[in-house]
C-alpha atoms as a PDB file:
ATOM      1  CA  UNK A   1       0.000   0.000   0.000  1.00  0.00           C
ATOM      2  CA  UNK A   2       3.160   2.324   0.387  1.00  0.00           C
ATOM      3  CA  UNK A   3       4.844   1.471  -2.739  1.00  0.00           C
ATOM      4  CA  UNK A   4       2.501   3.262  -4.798  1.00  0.00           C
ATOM      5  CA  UNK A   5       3.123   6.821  -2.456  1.00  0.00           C
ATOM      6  CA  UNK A   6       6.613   6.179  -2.481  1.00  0.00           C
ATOM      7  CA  UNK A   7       6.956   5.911  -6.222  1.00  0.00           C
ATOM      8  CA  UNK A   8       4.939   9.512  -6.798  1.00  0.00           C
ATOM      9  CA  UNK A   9       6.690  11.488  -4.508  1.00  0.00           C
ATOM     10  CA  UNK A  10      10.384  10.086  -5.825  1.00  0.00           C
ATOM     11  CA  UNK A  11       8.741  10.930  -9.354  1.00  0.00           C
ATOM     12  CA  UNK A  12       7.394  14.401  -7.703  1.00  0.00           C
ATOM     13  CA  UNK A  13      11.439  15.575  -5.999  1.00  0.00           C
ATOM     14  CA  UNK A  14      13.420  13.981  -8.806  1.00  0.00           C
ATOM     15  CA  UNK A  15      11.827  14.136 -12.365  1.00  0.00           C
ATOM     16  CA  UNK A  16       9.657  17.142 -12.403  1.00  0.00           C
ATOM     17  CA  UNK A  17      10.697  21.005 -12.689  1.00  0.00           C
ATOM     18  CA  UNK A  18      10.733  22.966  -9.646  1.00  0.00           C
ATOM     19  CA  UNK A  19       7.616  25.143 -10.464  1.00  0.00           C
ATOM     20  CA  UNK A  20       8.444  28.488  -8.348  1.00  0.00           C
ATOM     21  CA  UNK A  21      10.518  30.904 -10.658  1.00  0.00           C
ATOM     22  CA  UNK A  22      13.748  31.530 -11.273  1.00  0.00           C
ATOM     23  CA  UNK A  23      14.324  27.114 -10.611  1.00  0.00           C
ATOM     24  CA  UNK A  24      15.928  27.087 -14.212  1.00  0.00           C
ATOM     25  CA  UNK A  25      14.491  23.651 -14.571  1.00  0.00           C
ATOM     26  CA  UNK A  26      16.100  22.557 -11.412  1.00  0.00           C
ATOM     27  CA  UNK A  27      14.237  19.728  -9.543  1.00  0.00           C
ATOM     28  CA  UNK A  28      12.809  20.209  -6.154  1.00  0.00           C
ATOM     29  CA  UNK A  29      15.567  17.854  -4.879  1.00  0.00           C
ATOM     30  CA  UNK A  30      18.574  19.944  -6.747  1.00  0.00           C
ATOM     31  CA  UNK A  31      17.151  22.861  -5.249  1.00  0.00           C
ATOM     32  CA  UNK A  32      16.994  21.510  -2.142  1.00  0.00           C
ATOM     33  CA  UNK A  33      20.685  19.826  -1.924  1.00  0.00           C
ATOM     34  CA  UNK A  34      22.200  23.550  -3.705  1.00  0.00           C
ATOM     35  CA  UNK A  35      20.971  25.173  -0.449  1.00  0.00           C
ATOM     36  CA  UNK A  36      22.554  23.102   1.651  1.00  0.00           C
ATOM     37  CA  UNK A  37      25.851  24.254   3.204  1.00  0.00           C
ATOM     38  CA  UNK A  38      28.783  22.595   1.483  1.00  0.00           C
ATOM     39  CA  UNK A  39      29.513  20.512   4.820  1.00  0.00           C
ATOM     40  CA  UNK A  40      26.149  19.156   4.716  1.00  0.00           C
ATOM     41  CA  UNK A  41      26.960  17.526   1.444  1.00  0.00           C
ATOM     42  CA  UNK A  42      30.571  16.046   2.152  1.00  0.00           C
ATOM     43  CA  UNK A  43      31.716  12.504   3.362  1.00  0.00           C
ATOM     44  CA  UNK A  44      32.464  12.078   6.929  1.00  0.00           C
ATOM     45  CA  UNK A  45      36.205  11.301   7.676  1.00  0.00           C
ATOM     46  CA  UNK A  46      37.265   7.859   8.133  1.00  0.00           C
ATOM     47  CA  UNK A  47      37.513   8.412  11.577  1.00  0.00           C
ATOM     48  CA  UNK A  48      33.993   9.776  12.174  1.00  0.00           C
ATOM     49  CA  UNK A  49      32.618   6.809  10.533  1.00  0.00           C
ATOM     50  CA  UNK A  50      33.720   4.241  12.264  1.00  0.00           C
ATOM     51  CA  UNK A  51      33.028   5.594  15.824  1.00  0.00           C
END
């Protein structure tokens, strides 16, 4: 009974246009993840991991 949910909103943050303006075609999800501050984004050290 979930799948079908899950499968729209993937299809609704990943293969649809942002519709606000100025998105430049951007997906809700690329919009999201450029907003995010550049640590957000990046790996955790080695050492973070496997604590």
């Amino acid at each position: 009974m979930q799948v079908d949910p899950d499968i729209w909103l993937a299809t609704y943050n990943t293969g649809r246009p942002h519709q606000s303006r100025g998105m430049n075609g951007r997906t809700p999800l690329q919009a999201f993840l450029e907003g995010l501050p550049p640590s957000a984004t990046e790996a955790p050290p080695e050492d973070e991991i496997a604590a």
